[in-house]
Each structure stands twice: as structure tokens, then as C-alpha cells.
Protein backbone atom coordinates (compact mmCIF):
# COMPACT_ATOMS: atom_id res chain seq x y z
CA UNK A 1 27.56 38.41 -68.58
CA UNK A 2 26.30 41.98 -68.38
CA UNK A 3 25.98 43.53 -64.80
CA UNK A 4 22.30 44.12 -63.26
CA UNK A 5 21.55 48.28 -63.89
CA UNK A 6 21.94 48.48 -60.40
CA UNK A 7 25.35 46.73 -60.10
CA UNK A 8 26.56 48.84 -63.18
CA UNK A 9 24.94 52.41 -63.40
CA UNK A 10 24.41 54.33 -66.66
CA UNK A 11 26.43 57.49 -66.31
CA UNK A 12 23.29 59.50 -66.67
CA UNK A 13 21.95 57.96 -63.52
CA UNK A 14 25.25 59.61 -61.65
CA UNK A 15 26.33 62.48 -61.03
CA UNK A 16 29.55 64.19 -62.22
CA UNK A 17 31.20 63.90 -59.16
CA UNK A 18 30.17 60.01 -58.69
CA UNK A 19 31.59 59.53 -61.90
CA UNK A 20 34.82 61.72 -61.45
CA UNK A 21 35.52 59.46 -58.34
CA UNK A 22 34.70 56.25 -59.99
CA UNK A 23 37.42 57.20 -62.65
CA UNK A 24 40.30 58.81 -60.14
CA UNK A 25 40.08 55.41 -57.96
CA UNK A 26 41.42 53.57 -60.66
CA UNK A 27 44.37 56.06 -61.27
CA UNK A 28 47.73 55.86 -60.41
CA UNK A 29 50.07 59.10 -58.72
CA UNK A 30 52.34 60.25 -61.70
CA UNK A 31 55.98 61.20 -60.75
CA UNK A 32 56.28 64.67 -61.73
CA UNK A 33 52.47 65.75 -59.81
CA UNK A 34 52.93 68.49 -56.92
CA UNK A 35 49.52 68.67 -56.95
CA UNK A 36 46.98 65.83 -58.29
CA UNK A 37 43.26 65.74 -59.02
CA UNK A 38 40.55 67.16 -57.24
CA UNK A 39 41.49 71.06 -57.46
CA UNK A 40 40.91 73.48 -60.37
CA UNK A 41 43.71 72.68 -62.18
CA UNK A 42 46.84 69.82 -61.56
CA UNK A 43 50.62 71.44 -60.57
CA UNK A 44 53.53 69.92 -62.17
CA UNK A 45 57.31 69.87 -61.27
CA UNK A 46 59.07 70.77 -64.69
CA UNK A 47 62.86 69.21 -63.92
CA UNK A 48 64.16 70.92 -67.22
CA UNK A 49 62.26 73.83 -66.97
CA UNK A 50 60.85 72.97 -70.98
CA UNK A 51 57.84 71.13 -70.72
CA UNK A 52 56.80 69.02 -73.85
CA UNK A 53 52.95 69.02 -74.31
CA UNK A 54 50.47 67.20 -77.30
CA UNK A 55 47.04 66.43 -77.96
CA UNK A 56 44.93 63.59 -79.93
CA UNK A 57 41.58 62.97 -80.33
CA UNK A 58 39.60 59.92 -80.59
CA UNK A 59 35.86 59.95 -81.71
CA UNK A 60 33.35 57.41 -82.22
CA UNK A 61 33.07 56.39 -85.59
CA UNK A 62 36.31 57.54 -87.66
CA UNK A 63 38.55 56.47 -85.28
CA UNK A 64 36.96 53.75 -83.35
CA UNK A 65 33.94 51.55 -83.12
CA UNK A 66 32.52 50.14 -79.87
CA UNK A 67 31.73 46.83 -81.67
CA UNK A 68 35.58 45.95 -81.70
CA UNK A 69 36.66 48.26 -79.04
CA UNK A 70 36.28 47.52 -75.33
CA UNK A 71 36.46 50.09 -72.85
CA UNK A 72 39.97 49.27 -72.27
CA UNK A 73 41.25 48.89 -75.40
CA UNK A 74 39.73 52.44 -75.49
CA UNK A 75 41.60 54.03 -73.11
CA UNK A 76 44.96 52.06 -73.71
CA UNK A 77 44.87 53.15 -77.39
CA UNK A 78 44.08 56.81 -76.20
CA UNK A 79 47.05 56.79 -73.85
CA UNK A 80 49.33 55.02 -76.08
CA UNK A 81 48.90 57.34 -79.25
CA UNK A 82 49.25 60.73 -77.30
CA UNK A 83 52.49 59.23 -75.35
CA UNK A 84 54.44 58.32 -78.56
CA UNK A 85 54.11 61.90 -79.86
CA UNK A 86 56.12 62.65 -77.02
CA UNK A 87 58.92 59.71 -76.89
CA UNK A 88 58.94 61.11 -80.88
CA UNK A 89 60.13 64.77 -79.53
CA UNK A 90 62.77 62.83 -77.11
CA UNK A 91 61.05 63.33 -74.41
CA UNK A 92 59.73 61.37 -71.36
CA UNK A 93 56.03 61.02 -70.85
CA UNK A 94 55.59 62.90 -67.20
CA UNK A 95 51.29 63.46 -67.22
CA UNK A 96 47.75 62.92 -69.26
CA UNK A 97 45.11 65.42 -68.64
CA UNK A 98 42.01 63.33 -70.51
CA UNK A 99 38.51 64.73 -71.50
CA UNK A 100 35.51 62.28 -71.93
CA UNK A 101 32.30 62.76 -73.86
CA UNK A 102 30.10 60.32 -73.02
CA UNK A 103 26.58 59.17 -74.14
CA UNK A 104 24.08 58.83 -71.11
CA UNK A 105 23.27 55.22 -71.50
CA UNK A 106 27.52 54.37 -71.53
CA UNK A 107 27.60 52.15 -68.59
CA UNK A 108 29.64 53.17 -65.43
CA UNK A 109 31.88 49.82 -65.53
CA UNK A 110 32.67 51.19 -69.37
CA UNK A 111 34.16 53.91 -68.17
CA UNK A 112 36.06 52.31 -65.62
CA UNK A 113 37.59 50.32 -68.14
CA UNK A 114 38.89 53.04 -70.07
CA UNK A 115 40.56 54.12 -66.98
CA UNK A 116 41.99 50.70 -65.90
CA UNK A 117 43.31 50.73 -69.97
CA UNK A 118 44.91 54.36 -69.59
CA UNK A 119 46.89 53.08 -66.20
CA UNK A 120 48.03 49.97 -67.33
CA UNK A 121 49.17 51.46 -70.69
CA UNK A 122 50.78 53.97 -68.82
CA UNK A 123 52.68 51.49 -66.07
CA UNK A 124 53.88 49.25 -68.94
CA UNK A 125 55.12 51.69 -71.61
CA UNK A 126 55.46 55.10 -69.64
CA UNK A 127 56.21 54.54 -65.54
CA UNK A 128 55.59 57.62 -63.78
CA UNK A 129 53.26 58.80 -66.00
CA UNK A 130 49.54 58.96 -65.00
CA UNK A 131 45.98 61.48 -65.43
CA UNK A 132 46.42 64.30 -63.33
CA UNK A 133 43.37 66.03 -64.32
CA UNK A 134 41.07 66.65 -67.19
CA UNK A 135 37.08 67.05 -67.79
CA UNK A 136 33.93 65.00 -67.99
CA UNK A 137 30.65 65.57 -70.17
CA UNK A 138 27.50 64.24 -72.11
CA UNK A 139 27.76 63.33 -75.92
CA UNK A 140 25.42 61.52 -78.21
CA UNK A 141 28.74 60.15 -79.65
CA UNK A 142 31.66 58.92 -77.32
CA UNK A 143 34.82 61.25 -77.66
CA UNK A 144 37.60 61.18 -75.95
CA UNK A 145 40.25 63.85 -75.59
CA UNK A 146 43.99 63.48 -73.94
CA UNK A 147 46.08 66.10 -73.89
CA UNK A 148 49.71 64.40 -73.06
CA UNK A 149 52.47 65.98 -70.93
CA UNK A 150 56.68 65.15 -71.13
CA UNK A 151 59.87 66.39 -70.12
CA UNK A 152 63.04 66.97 -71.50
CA UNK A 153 65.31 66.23 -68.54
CA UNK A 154 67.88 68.57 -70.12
CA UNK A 155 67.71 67.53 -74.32
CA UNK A 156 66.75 69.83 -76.73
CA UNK A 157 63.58 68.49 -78.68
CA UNK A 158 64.08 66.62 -81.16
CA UNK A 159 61.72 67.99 -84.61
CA UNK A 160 60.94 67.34 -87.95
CA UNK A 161 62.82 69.83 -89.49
CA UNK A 162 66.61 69.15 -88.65
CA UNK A 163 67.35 66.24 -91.41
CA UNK A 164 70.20 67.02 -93.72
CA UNK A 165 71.79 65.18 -97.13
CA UNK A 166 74.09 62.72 -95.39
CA UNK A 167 71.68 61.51 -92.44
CA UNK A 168 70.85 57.47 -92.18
CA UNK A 169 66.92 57.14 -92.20
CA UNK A 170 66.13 54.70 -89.44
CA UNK A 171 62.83 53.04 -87.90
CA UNK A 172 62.17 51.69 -83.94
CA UNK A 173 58.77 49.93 -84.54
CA UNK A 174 57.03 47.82 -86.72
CA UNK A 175 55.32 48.23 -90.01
CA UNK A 176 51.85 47.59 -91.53
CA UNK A 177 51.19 45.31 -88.67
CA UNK A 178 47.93 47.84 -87.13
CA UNK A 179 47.12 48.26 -90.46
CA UNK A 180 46.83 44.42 -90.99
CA UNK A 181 44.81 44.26 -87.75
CA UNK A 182 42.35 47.11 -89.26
CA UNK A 183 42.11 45.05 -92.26
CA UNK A 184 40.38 42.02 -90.39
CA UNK A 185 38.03 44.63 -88.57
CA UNK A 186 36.73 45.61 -92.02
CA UNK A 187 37.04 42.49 -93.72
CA UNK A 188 35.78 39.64 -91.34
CA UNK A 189 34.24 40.78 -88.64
CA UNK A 190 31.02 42.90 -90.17
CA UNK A 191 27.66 42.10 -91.21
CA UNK A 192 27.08 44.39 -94.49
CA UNK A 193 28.55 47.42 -93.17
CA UNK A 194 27.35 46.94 -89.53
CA UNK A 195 30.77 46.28 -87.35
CA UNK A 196 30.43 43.21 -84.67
CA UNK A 197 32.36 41.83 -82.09
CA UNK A 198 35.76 40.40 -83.66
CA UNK A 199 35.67 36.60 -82.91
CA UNK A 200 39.20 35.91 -81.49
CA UNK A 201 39.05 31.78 -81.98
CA UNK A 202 38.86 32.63 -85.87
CA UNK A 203 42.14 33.83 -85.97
CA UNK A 204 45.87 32.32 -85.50
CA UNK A 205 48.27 33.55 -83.87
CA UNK A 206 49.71 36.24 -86.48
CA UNK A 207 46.18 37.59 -87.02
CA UNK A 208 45.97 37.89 -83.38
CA UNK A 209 48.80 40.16 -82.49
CA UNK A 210 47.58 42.32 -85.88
CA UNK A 211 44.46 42.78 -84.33
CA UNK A 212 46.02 43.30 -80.68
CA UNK A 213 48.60 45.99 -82.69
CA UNK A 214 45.15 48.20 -83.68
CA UNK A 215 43.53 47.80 -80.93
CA UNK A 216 46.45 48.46 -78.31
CA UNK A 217 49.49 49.48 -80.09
CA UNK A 218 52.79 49.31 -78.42
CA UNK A 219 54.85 52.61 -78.90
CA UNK A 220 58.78 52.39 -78.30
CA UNK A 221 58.44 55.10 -75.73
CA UNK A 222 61.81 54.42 -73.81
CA UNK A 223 63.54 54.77 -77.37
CA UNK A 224 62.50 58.30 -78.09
CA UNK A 225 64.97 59.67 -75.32
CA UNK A 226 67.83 56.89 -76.75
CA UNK A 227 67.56 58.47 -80.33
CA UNK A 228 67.57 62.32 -78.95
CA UNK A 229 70.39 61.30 -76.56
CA UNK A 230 72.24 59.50 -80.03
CA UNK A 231 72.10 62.88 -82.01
CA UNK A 232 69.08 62.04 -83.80
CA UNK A 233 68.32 65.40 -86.24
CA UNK A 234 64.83 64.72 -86.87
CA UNK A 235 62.07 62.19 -85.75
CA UNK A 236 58.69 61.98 -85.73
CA UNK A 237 55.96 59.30 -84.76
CA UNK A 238 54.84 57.13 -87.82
CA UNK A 239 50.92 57.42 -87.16
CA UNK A 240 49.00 58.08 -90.24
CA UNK A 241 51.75 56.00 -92.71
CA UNK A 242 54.98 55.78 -93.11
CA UNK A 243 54.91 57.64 -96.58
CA UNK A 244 52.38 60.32 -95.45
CA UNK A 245 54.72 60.77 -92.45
CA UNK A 246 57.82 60.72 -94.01
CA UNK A 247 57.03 62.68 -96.47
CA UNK A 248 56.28 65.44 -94.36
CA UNK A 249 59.78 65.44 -92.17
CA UNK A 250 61.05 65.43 -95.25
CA UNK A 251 58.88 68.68 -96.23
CA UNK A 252 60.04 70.62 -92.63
CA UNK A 253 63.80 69.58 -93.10
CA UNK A 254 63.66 70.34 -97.00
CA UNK A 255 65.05 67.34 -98.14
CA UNK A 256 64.12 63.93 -99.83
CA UNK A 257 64.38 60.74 -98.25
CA UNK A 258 64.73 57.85 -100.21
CA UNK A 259 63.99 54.48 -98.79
CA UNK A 260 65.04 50.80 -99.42
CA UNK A 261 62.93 48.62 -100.72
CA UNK A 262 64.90 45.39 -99.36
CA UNK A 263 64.93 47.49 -95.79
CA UNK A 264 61.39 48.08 -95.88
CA UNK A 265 60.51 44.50 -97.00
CA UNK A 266 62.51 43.07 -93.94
CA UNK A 267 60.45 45.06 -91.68
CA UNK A 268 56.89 44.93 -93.63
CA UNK A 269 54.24 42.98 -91.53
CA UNK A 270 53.17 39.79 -93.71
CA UNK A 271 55.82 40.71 -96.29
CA UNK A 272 53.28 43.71 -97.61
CA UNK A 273 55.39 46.52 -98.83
CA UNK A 274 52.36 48.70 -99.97
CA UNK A 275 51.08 48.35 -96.62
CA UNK A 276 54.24 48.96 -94.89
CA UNK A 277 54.13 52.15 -96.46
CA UNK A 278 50.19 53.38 -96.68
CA UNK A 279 49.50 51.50 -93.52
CA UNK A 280 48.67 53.91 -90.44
CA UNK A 281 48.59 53.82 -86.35
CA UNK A 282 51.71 51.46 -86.05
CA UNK A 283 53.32 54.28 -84.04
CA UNK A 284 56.97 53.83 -84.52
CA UNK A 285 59.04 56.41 -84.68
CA UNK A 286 61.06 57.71 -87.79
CA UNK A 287 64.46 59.53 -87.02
CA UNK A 288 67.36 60.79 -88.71
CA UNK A 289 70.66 60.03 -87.56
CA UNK A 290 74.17 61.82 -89.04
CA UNK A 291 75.90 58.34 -89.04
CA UNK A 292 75.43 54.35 -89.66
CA UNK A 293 75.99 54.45 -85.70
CA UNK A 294 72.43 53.95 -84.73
CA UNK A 295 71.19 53.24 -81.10
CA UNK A 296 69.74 49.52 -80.16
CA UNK A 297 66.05 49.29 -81.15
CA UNK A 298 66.75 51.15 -84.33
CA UNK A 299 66.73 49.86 -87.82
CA UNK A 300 68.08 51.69 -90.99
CA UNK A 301 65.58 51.91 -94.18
CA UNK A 302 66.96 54.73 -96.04
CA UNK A 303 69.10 57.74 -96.15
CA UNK A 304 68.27 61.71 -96.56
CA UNK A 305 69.44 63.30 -100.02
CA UNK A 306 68.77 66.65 -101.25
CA UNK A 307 65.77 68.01 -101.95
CA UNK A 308 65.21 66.63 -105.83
CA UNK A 309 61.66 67.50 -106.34
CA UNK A 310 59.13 64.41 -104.90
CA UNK A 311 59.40 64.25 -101.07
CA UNK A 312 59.94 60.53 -100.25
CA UNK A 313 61.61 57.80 -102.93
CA UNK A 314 61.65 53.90 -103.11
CA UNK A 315 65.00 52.91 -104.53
CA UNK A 316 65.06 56.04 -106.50
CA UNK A 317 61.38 56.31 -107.48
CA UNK A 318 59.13 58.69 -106.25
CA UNK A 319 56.32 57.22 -103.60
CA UNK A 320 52.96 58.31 -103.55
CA UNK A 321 51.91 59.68 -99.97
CA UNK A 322 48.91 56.86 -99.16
CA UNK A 323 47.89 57.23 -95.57
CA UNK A 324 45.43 57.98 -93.15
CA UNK A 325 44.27 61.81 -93.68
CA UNK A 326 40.80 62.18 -91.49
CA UNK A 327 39.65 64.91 -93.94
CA UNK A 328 40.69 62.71 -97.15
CA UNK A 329 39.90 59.80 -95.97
CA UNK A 330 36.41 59.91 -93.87
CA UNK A 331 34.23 58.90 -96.36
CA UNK A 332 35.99 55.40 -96.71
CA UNK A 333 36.11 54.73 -93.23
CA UNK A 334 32.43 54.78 -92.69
């Protein structure tokens, strides 16, 4: 039941400062902070002196609508999705610094769910990481920026352009399942092409953790570090596709990688192969290793060969790059 307007404020019945409060009550201290919210900017202890930094952004309408979303799904997803990209450069999450636009009439208990979703996304998959700062404004669409912080604690980051001829192509993750999840969204749970709540009873239990997948996927944070610490030579987070993705390691290490189709199938959500490989936002990550010795959590689907024209093969056969590209791909999102 929705809260009296008294009981739940509009944020453009508050203040800044009301609402800055409202949001810092429901965060938790992050390990690394010398110096937390509340000044002009956060201070950070940098152990290995390298500090590992990346930014996503999330906005209303391409990337999320607030007929399936809740607040907390909202922030979870925005935590999640900027903490991988660090795990993916073998690093540990340390910080978030997160940036809200926010339409007037966005109730106050909204926005405290997107908070309570960015700590408890942050406690399960990335302990000692937490908002240390960031910036709050008015938007007639709701945006939301995060700007995520990690540390090396003595590797050297792990990239996309290290793969060589030789390397074992390996996945920590799953595949197709957001993509699956997205699928439902689109096809089940609209009226024309008006999006509305997603009716959870409808759905068994595989549906379910599809749509759970989209809404809040589930990095493998912890394994990022493993892979680095294994002699991974490249890796990368497996966001827009694995094809897409791959195919672009492939383009900074100047090489080919050619998957298995049996590997891929094992792993492909439903048994869906094309969507294993054009599906987006499952947020696994994709490293290269220079033996069959991988590290637990990590599954082999291919091996790097030398560069021999397309970027990324099936069994020999070049793949075409399907994927999420926000420029390409607007139009059919709408």
C-alpha cells in the first residue's frame, strides 16, 4: 500500500540536504574511507598505491523502466554493473561515488530504496565496499550515475589486450540467463508497448531467477582477483554479449578467439546458444589463461589463435558480433 504524502515526501518537497541525509543513513562505512561523506570531496587509503576507477550509467528508458524496476532493484543493478568492471581488471571493489537525477514527484521512500539496494549489493558481493560520496539533482527522467572505485593490493591489472595464440578462453558466470529475464519483460509483461508491473505468480521457478538475473545480476566479484592472481592475460566483463565482448578483447590483444560450440551449449541458459552469445548484462567475466590450469569458478569455452581475419569463431566459423550497442540498438529498445 502506498505511504500517505506526508509519511513519504516527494523529493521536491525536501531539500537537498534532507534528502542527502535520508540517503547516507542507509549507508554503510567502506573499508578503505579516511574520510567519508559530508565534506567536499571523500579521502581514500590506496594500499597499492594504483587505484582502479570505472563508471556506468543507467537512464530511464534504454536501460531501465520503473514499471519492472523497484527502487532497489535500481540501485542493486547500479552497484552490481559498475563493481564487476572492476573484479574484471583483478581488482577489489574498495568505494562507489553515485550521482542521482531525480524527477520531483520520485517519492523519498524510492530513493531510499535505491540506497538500501546499493548496500546490500555491496555487503553480499563486495564487503568493504560502500558510497563514499557523490551528487544529487532534479531530472525530468531518472538517471543514475556511479562512478566505482578498486584496488589492486599489489597485482598488475589485468586488460584486454594481453591474450596470445596458445591461451585457454575461459568463462566465471552464466550465459543468456539476463537476457532470458529481459525477454519476459518485453514479451509478457506489457500492454501494447506500455511496460507494467511483471506478475511474479505467472512464472516458475526458472523464469524467476531469469527475471531476478536482469533485474539484480550477480557478478563473480571475488573471482576477478582469483583469475589475476592465476596469470590470467586478458579479461574483461561480459556486459553487452558475449560475442560483442569477445570480439573486442580479441581486437586489443590482436588475436582470434574461437569458441566451442559444445562448451558454450553446456553453459547457455535454457539450452539457447544464439542467446548465449547475443545475450547482454549477464556480467561474467571472460579471461585468458596460458594453460588448461584454470582457477575454481572458471569454465573453459575456447582457446585464442592467431589473428585469421574475423575476430571471434564458433568451431571454426566466424560469429557475427550481436549484442547490446546503446547507439545501435536504441531504437529497438523503446
Amino acid at each position: 500500500m502506498a505511504s500517505a504524502p506526508n509519511d513519504d515526501p516527494h523529493i521536491g518537497d525536501l531539500s537537498e540536504g534532507a534528502v542527502l541525509r535520508a540517503i547516507l543513513a542507509r549507508t554503510a562505512p567502506a573499508s578503505h574511507t579516511l574520510l567519508g561523506p559530508g565534506d567536499d570531496a571523500a579521502v581514500l587509503a590506496t594500499p597499492s598505491g594504483a587505484v582502479v576507477a570505472s563508471a556506468d550509467t543507467l537512464v530511464e528508458g534504454p536501460d531501465f523502466r520503473l514499471a519492472w524496476s523497484s527502487g532497489y532493484d535500481l540501485g542493486w543493478k547500479a552497484a552490481a554493473v559498475n563493481l564487476s568492471d572492476i573484479a574484471a581488471m583483478g581488482a577489489v571493489p574498495t568505494a562507489l561515488l553515485v550521482s542521482l537525477a531525480v524527477p520531483a514527484d520520485t517519492r523519498l521512500s524510492f530513493i531510499e530504496a535505491m540506497a538500501d539496494g546499493i548496500r546490500e549489493c555491496c555487503a553480499q558481493l563486495a564487503p568493504g565496499c560502500s558510497v563514499v560520496g557523490g551528487d544529487l539533482t532534479v531530472s525530468e527522467l531518472l538517471l543514475i550515475a556511479v562512478t566505482a572505485l578498486g584496488d589492486l593490493g599489489g597485482r598488475v591489472a589485468v586488460t584486454r589486450s594481453g591474450a596470445r595464440a596458445g591461451d585457454i578462453v575461459a568463462l566465471a558466470g552464466e550465459l543468456g540467463v539476463a537476457a532470458a529475464g529481459l525477454g519476459l519483460l518485453f514479451g509478457r509483461f506489457r500492454r501494447g508497448a506500455v511496460p507494467v508491473p511483471a506478475d511474479r505468480a505467472s512464472l516458475d521457478p526458472l523464469q524467476q531467477r531469469a527475471l531476478d538475473r536482469q533485474l539484480r545480476p550477480e557478478p563473480p566479484l571475488r573471482l576477478g582477483p582469483l583469475a589475476a592472481d592465476a596469470g590470467a592475460t586478458a579479461m574483461m566483463d561480459v556486459s553487452d554479449g558475449l560475442a560483442l565482448d569477445a570480439s573486442r578483447l580479441a581486437d586489443a590483444s590482436d588475436v582470434t578467439i574461437d569458441f566451442s560450440g559444445s562448451a558454450l551449449d553446456a553453459l547457455a541458459f535454457g539450452g539457447d546458444r544464439g542467446r548465449a552469445l547475443g545475450g547482454g548484462e549477464d556480467h561474467g567475466l571472460l579471461a585468458a589463461f596460458p594453460s588448461s590450469d584454470l582457477p575454481a569458478g572458471f569454465t573453459r569455452i575456447g582457446t585464442v589463435i592467431p589473428r585469421s581475419g574475423a575476430p571471434v569463431l564458433l568451431d571454426g566459423d566466424p560469429v557475427t558480433e550481436t549484442g547490446w550497442d546503446p547507439y545501435r540498438d536504441w531504437d529497438h529498445a523503446r
